[in-house]
Protein backbone atom coordinates (compact mmCIF):
# COMPACT_ATOMS: atom_id res chain seq x y z
CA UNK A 1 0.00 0.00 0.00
CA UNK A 2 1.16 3.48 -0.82
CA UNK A 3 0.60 6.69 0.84
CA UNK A 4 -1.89 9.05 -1.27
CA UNK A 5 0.40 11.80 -2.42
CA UNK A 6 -2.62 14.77 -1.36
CA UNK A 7 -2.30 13.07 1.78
CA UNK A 8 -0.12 15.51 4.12
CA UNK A 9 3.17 13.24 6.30
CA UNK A 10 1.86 14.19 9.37
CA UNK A 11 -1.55 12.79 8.25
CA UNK A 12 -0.32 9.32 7.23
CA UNK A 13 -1.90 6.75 9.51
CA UNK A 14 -2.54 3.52 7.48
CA UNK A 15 1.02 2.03 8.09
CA UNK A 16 2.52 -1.56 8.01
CA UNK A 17 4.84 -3.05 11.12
CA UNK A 18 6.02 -6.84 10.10
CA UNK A 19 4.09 -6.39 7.39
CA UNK A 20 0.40 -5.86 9.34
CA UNK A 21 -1.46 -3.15 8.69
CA UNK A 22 -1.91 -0.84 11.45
CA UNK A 23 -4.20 3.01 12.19
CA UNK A 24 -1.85 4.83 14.26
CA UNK A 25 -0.89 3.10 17.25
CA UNK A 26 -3.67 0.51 17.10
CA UNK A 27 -3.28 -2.76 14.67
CA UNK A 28 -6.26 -3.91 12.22
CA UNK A 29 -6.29 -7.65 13.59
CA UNK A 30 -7.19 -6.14 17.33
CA UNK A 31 -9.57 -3.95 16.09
CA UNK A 32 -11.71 -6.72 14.03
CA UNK A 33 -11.36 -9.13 17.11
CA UNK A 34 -12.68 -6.35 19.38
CA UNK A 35 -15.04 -5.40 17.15
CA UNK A 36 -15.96 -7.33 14.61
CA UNK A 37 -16.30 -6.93 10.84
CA UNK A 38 -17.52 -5.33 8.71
CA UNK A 39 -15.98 -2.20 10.46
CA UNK A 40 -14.96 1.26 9.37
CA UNK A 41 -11.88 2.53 11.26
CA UNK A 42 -10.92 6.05 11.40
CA UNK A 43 -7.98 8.16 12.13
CA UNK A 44 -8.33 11.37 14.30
CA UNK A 45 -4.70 12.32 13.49
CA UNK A 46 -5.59 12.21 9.82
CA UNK A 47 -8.73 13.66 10.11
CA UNK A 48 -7.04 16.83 12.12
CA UNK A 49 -4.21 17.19 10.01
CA UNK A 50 -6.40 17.59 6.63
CA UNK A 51 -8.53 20.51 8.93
CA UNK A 52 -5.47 21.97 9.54
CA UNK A 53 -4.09 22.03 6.01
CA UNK A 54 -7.17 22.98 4.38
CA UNK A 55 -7.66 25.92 7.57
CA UNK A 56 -3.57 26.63 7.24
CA UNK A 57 -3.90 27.36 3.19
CA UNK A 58 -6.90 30.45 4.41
CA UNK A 59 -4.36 31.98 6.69
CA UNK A 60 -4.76 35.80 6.74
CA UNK A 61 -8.12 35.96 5.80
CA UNK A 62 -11.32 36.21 7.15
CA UNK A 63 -12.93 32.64 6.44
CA UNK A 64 -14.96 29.60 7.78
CA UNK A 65 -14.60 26.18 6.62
CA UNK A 66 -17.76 24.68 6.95
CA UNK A 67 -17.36 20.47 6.61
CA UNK A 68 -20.22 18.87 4.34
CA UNK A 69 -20.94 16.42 6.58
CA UNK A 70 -22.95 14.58 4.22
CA UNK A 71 -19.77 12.81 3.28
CA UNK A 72 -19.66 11.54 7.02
CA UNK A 73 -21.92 12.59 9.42
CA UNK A 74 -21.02 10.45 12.49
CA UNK A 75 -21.06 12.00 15.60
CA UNK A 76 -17.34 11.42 16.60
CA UNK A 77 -16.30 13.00 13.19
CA UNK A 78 -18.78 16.09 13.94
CA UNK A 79 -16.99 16.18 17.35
CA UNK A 80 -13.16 15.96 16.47
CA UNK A 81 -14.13 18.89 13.83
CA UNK A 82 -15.96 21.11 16.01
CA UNK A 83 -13.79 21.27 18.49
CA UNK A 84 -10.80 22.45 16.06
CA UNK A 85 -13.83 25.08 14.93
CA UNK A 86 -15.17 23.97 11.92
CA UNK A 87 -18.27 25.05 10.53
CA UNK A 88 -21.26 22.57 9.09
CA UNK A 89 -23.07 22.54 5.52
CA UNK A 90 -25.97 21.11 5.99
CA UNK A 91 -28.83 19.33 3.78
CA UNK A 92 -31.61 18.50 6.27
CA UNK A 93 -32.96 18.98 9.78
CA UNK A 94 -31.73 15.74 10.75
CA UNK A 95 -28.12 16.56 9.83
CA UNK A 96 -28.85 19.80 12.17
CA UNK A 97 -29.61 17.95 14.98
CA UNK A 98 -26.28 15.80 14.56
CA UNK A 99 -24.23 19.25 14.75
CA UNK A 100 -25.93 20.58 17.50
CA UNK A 101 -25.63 16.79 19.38
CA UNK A 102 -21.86 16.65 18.68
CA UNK A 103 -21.27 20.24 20.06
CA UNK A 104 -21.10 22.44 17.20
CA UNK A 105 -22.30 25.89 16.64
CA UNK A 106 -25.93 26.77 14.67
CA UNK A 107 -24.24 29.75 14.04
CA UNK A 108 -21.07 28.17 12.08
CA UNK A 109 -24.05 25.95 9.72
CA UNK A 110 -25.36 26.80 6.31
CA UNK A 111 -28.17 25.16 5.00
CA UNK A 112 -28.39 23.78 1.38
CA UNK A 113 -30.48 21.73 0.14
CA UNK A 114 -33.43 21.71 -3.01
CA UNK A 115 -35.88 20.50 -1.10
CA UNK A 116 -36.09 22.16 2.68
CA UNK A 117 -39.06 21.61 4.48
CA UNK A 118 -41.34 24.35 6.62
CA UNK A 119 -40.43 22.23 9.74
CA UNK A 120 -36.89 22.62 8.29
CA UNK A 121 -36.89 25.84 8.22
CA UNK A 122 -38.51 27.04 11.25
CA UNK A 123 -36.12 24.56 13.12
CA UNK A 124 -32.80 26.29 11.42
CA UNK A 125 -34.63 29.74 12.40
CA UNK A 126 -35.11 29.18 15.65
CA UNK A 127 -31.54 27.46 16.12
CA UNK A 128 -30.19 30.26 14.60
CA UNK A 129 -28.04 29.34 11.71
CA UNK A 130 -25.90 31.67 9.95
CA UNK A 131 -27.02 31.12 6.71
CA UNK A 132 -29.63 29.61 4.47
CA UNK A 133 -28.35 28.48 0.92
CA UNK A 134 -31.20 29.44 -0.93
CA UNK A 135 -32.00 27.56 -4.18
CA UNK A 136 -35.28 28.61 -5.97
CA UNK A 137 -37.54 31.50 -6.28
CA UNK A 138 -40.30 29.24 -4.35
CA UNK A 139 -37.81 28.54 -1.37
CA UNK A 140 -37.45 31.98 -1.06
CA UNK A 141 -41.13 32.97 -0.84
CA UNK A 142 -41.48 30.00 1.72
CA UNK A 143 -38.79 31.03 4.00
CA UNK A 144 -39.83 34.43 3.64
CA UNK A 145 -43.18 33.50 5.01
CA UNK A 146 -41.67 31.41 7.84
CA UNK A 147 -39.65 33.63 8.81
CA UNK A 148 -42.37 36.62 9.07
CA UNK A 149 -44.51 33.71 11.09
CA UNK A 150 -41.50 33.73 13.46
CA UNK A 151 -41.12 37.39 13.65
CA UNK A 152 -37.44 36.98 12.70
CA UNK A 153 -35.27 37.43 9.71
CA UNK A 154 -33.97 34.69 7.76
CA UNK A 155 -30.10 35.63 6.53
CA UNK A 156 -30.31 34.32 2.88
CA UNK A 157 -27.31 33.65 0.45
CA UNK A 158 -28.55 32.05 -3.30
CA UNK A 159 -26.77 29.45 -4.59
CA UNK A 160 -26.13 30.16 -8.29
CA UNK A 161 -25.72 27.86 -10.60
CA UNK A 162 -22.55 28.77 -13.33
CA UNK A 163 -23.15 26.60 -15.76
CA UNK A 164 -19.78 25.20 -15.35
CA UNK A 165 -18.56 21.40 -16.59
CA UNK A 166 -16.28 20.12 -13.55
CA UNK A 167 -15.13 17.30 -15.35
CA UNK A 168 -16.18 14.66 -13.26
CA UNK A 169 -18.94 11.65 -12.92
CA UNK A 170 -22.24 13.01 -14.14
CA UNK A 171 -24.21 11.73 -11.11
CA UNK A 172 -22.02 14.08 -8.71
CA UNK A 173 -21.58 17.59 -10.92
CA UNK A 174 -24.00 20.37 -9.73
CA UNK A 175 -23.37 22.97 -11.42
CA UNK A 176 -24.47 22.61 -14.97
CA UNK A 177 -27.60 24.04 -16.31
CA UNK A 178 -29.42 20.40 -16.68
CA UNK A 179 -29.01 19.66 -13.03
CA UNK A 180 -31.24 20.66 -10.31
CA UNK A 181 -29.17 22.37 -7.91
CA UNK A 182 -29.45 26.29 -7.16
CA UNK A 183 -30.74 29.06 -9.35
CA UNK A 184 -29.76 29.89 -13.20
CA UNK A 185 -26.66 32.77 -13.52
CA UNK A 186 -29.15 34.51 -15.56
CA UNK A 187 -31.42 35.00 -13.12
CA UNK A 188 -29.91 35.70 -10.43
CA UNK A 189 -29.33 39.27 -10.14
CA UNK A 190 -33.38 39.56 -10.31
CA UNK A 191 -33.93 37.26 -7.02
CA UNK A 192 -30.89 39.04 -5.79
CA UNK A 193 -33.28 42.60 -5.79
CA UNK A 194 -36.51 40.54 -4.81
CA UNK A 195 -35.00 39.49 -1.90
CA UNK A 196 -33.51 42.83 -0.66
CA UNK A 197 -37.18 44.20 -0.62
CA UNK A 198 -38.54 41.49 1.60
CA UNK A 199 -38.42 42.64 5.35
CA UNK A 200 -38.21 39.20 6.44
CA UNK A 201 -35.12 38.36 4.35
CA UNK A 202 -31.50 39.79 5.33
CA UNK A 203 -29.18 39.27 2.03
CA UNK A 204 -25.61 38.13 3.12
CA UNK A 205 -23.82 36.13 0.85
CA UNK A 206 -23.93 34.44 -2.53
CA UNK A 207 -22.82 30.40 -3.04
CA UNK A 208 -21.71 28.25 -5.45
CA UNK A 209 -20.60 24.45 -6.02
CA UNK A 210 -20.60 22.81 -8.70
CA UNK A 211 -19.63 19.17 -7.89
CA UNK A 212 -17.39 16.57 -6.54
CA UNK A 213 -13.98 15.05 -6.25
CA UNK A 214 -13.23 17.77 -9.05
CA UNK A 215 -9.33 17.27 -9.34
CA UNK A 216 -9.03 20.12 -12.04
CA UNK A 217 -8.44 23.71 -11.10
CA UNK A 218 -9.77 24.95 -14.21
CA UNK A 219 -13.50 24.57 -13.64
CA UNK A 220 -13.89 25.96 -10.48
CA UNK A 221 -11.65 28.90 -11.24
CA UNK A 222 -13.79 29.38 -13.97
CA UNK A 223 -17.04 29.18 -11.66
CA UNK A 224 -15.20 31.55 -9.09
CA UNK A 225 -14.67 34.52 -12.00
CA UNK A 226 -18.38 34.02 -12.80
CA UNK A 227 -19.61 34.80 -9.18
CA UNK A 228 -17.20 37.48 -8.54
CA UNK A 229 -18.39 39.28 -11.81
CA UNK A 230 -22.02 38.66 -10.24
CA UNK A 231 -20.47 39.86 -6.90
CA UNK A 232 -19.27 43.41 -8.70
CA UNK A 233 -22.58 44.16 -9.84
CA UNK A 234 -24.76 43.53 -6.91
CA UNK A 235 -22.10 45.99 -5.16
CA UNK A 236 -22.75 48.43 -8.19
CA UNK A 237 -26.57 48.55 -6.79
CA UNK A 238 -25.20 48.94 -3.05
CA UNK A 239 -25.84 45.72 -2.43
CA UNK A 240 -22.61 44.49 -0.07
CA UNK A 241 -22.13 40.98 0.93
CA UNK A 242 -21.57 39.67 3.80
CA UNK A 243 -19.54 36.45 2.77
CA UNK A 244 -18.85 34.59 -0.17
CA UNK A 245 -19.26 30.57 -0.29
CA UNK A 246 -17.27 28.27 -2.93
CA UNK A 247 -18.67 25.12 -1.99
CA UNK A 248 -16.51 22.15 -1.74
CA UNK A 249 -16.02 19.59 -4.06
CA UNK A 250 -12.11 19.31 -3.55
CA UNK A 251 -11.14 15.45 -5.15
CA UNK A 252 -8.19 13.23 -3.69
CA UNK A 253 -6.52 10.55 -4.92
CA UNK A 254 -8.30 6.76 -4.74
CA UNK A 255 -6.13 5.46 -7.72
CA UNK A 256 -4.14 7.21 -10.05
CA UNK A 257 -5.84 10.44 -9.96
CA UNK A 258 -3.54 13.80 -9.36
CA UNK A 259 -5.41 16.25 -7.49
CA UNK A 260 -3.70 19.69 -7.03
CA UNK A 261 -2.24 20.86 -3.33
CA UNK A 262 -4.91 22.23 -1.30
CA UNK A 263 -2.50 25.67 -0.97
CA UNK A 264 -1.87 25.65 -4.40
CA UNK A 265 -5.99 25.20 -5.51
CA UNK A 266 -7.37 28.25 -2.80
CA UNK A 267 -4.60 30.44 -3.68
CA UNK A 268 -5.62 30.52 -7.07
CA UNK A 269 -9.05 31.61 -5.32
CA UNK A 270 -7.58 34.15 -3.14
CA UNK A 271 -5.72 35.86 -5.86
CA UNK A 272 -9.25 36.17 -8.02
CA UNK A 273 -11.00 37.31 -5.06
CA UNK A 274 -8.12 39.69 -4.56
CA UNK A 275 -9.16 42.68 -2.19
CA UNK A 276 -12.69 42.43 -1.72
CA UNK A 277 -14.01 43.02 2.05
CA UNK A 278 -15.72 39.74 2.40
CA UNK A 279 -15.49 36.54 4.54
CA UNK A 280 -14.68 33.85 2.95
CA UNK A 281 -16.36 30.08 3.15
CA UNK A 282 -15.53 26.70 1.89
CA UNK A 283 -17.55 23.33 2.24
CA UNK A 284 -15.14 20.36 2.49
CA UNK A 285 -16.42 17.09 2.91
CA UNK A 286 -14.96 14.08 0.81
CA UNK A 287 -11.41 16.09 1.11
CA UNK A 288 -11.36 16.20 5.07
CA UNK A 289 -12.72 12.42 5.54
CA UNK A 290 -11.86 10.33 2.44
CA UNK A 291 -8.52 9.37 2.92
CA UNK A 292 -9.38 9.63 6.88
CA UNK A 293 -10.91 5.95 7.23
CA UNK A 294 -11.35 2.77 5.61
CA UNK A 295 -13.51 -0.21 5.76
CA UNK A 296 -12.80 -3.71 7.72
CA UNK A 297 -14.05 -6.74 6.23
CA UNK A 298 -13.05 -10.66 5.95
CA UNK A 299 -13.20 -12.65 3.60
CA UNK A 300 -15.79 -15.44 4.03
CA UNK A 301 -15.24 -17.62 1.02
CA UNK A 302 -12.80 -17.85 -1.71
CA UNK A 303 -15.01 -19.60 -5.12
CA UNK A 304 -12.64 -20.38 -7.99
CA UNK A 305 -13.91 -20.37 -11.66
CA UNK A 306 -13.14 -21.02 -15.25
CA UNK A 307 -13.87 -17.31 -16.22
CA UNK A 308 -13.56 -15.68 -12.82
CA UNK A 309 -12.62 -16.23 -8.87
CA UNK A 310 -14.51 -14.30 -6.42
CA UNK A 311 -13.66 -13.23 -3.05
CA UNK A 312 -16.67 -13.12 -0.87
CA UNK A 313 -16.46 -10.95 2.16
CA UNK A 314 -18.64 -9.85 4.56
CA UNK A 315 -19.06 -6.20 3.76
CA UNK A 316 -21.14 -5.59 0.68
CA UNK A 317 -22.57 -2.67 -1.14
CA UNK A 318 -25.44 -2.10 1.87
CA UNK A 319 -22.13 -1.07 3.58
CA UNK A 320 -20.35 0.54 0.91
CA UNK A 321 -22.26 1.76 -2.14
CA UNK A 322 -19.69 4.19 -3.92
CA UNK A 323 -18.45 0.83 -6.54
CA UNK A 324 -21.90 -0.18 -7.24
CA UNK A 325 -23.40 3.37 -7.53
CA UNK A 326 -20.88 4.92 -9.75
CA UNK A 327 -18.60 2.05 -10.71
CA UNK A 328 -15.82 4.01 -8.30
CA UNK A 329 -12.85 2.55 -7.32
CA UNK A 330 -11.23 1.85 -3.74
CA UNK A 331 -8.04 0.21 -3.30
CA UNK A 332 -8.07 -2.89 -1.34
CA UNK A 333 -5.77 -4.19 0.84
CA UNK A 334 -4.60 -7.13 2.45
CA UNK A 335 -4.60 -6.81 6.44
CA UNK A 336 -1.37 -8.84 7.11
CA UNK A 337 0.43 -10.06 3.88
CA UNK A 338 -0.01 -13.72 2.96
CA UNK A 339 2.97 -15.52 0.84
CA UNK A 340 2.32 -17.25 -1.95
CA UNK A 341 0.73 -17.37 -5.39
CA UNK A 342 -1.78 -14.54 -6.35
CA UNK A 343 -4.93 -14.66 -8.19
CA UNK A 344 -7.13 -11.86 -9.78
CA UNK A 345 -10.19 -11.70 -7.39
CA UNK A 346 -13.84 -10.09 -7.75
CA UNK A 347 -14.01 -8.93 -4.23
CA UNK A 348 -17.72 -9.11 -3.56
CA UNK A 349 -20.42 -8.86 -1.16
CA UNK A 350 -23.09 -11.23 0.35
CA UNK A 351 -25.91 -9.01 -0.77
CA UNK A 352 -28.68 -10.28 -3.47
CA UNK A 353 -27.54 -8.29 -6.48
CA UNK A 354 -25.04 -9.00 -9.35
CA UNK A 355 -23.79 -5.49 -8.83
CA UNK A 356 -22.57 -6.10 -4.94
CA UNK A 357 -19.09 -5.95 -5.46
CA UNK A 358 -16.20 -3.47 -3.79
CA UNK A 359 -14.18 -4.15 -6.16
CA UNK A 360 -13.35 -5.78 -9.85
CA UNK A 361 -10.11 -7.86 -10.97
CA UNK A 362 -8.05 -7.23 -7.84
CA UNK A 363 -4.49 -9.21 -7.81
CA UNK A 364 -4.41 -10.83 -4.45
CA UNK A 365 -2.97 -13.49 -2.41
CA UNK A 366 -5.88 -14.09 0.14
CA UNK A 367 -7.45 -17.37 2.15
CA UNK A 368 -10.47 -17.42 3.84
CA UNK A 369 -10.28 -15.84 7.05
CA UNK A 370 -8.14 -13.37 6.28
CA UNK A 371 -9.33 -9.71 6.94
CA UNK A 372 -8.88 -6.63 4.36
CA UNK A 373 -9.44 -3.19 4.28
CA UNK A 374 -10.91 -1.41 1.69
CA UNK A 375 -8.87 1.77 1.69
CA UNK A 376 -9.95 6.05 1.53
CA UNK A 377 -13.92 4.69 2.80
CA UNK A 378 -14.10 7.78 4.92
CA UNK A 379 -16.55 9.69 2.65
CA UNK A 380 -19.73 8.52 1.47
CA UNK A 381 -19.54 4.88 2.96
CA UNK A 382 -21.19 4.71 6.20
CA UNK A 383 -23.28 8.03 5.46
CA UNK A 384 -24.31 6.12 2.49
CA UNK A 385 -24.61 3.05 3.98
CA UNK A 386 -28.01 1.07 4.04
CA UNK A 387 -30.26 -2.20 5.44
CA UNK A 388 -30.71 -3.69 2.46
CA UNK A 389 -31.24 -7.21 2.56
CA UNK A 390 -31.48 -6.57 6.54
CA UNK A 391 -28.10 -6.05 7.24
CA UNK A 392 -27.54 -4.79 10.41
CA UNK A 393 -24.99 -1.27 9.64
CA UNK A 394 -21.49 -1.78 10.23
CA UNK A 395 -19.82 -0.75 13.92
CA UNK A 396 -17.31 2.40 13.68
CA UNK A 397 -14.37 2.86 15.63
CA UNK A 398 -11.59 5.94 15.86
CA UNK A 399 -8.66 5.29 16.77
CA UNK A 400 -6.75 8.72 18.65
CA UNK A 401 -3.29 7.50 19.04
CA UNK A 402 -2.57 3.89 20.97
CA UNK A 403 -6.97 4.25 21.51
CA UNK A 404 -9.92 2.78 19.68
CA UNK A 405 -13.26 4.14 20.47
CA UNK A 406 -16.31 2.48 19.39
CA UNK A 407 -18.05 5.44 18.39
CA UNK A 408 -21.34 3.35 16.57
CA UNK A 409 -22.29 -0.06 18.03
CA UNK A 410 -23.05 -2.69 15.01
CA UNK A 411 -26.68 -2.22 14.86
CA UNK A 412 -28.80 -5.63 16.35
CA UNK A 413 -31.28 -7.21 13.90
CA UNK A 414 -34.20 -6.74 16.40
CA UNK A 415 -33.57 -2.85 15.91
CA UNK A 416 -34.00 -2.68 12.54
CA UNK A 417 -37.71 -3.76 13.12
CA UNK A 418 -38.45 -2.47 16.44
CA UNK A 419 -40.89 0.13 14.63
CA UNK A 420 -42.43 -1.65 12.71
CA UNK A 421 -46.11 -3.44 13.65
CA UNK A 422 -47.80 -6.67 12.21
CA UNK A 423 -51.29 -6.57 11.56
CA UNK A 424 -53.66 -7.28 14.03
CA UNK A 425 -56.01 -10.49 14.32
């Protein structure tokens, strides 16, 4: 296994001692016969190191980083992040109540989302958020109404959509014109003036993203000149921001990508945004996490074929979806390294569906019994993670140094029906 290069030194936790893999000072074998499998296992070193980079790179100016914790939105992760200040972008009430449960500020969370709810709203108003990311005419005229309800005002930034190709999977870009996220360029500067007029609504930013794991600088440069020219002439009409938001959408390395240096990628920012008297935000998710954890699994059966041999483990795609969703690739590891002959191995799940695999054509020498570790799982795996087939969720543990903390108990079977009623008679 190979360190990521975007991965900073001090951030490097996944390391081997006589050949086993270990998180920091805790090895993979104890933690899967503490715990059990399938298991994600995070750093906190890593996971404060890329905070610190990212937070390091904004020095001098007036910012917020505000972690999309729809990547990961485990309370433990919420926790280590709030604590070194972060903010939260949020895209329900639910993920509200998880920042306000882990200890983090309503006043360091933005809201985004197509689809917020009244009961959303009022519930961000009366929490007290700093910001909601506003996304069509008709969720302005609804929050303008709650908010008049509530006898407060709602602080309102519009997310505004460039029209800008970020070069990456179709089912995670934003910002085109076909997708359904925030409001057309074009119209923007009209909402921009409806919105100063209502008393309810207080204008104070503007926000864009348009994607993920985007690992090329042109795009979003390209989306960043776009809002600043928008920027300029709501100024022109005396109307000042407060803040502007880039979004997130900052890619790392899972194979052979080459994502810029986080320095490198918001200084080309800085230098656009130049002088302006504004606060600068950022929404992080994948980019603070990814590379942060990884996922625990062993294999349960090895089934050898003329056309193919499969490795059948007990994670799946319930507890993993990225490979089956968008055909995404994870490098997989073994936990301790096994001599001998190597095969090419589907590594698949026990879940009902051709399309449960983690991964395709791996070169591997594995037995059954032996535990791997699907690597950079920190994003979008457990927060993506599902019942399917009723599949209790995986357990999650952080390890902080020579410590593992079981931060999520494996969920029982009985749980996942403890709501549910049978008829009566």
């Amino acid at each position: 296994m190979t360190r990521p290069p975007d991965t900073p030194d001090s951030a490097q936790p996944f390391v081997r001692r006589d050949g086993a893999l270990w998180v920091e000072g805790v090895s993979l074998d104890a933690v899967a016969a503490r715990y059990g499998t399938p298991c994600y296992v995070y750093s906190r070193a890593a996971l404060e190191a890329r905070f610190r980079a990212f937070d390091a790179a904004l020095a001098g100016r007036d910012h917020l980083v505000c972690y999309a914790m729809k990547a990961n939105s485990t309370l433990a992760i919420l926790d280590v992040l709030a604590r070194l200040g972060a903010g939260f972008d949020i895209v329900s009430g639910g993920e509200l109540a998880r920042v306000l449960a882990a200890g983090g500020d309503a006043k360091r969370v933005v809201f985004s989302g197509v689809g917020k709810r009244e009961e959303e709203m009022r519930q961000a108003l009366a929490a007290g958020i700093l910001c909601f990311n506003v996304e069509s005419a008709s969720e302005l005229e609804r929050l303008d109404r709650v908010a008049g309800e509530m006898r407060l005002r709602a602080p309102v930034s519009f997310r505004v959509n460039p029209d800008v190709d970020p070069k990456t999977h179709p089912y995670i870009s934003t910002g085109l014109k076909e997708n359904k996220f925030g409001i057309a360029y074009e119209d923007a500067l009209a909402l921009y003036r409806d919105a100063a007029r209502r008393p309810n609504i207080a204008v104070v930013g503007i926000d864009c993203h348009i994607g993920s794991q985007i690992t090329e600088v042109a795009p979003y440069l390209e989306a960043v000149d776009k809002v600043l020219s928008l920027v300029d002439r709501l100024a022109a009409e005396g109307m000042l921001l407060h803040h502007l938001d880039f979004g997130g959408g900052f890619g790392i390395r899972y194979r052979d990508e080459n994502p810029p240096e986080i320095a490198a990628f918001l200084a080309g920012i800085l230098a656009r945004v130049g002088e302006r008297p504004v606060k600068l935000m950022f929404e992080p998710g994948r980019w603070l996490v990814g590379n942060a954890g990884l996922l625990l699994t062993r294999v349960e059966y090895l089934k050898h074929g003329v056309e193919r041999n499969f490795a059948i483990v007990d994670a799946a795609m319930n507890d993993l979806m990225r490979p089956a969703l968008y055909d995404a690739w994870h490098e997989i590891v073994p936990v301790a390294v096994r001599a001998g002959g190597t095969r090419h191995y589907e590594i698949v799940g026990p879940v009902c569906e051709s399309g449960d695999f983690l991964g395709r054509e791996r070169e591997l020498a594995l037995a059954e019994g032996d535990l791997v570790a699907v690597m950079s799982a920190g994003a979008y795996g457990m927060s993506m993670s599902s019942n399917y087939n009723t599949r209790p969720r995986a357990a999650e543990v952080l390890v902080d140094g020579a410590a593992a903390h079981l931060v999520r108990e494996r969920e029982r079977v009985e749980s996942l029906f403890a709501l549910e009623r049978r008829l009566p008679g």
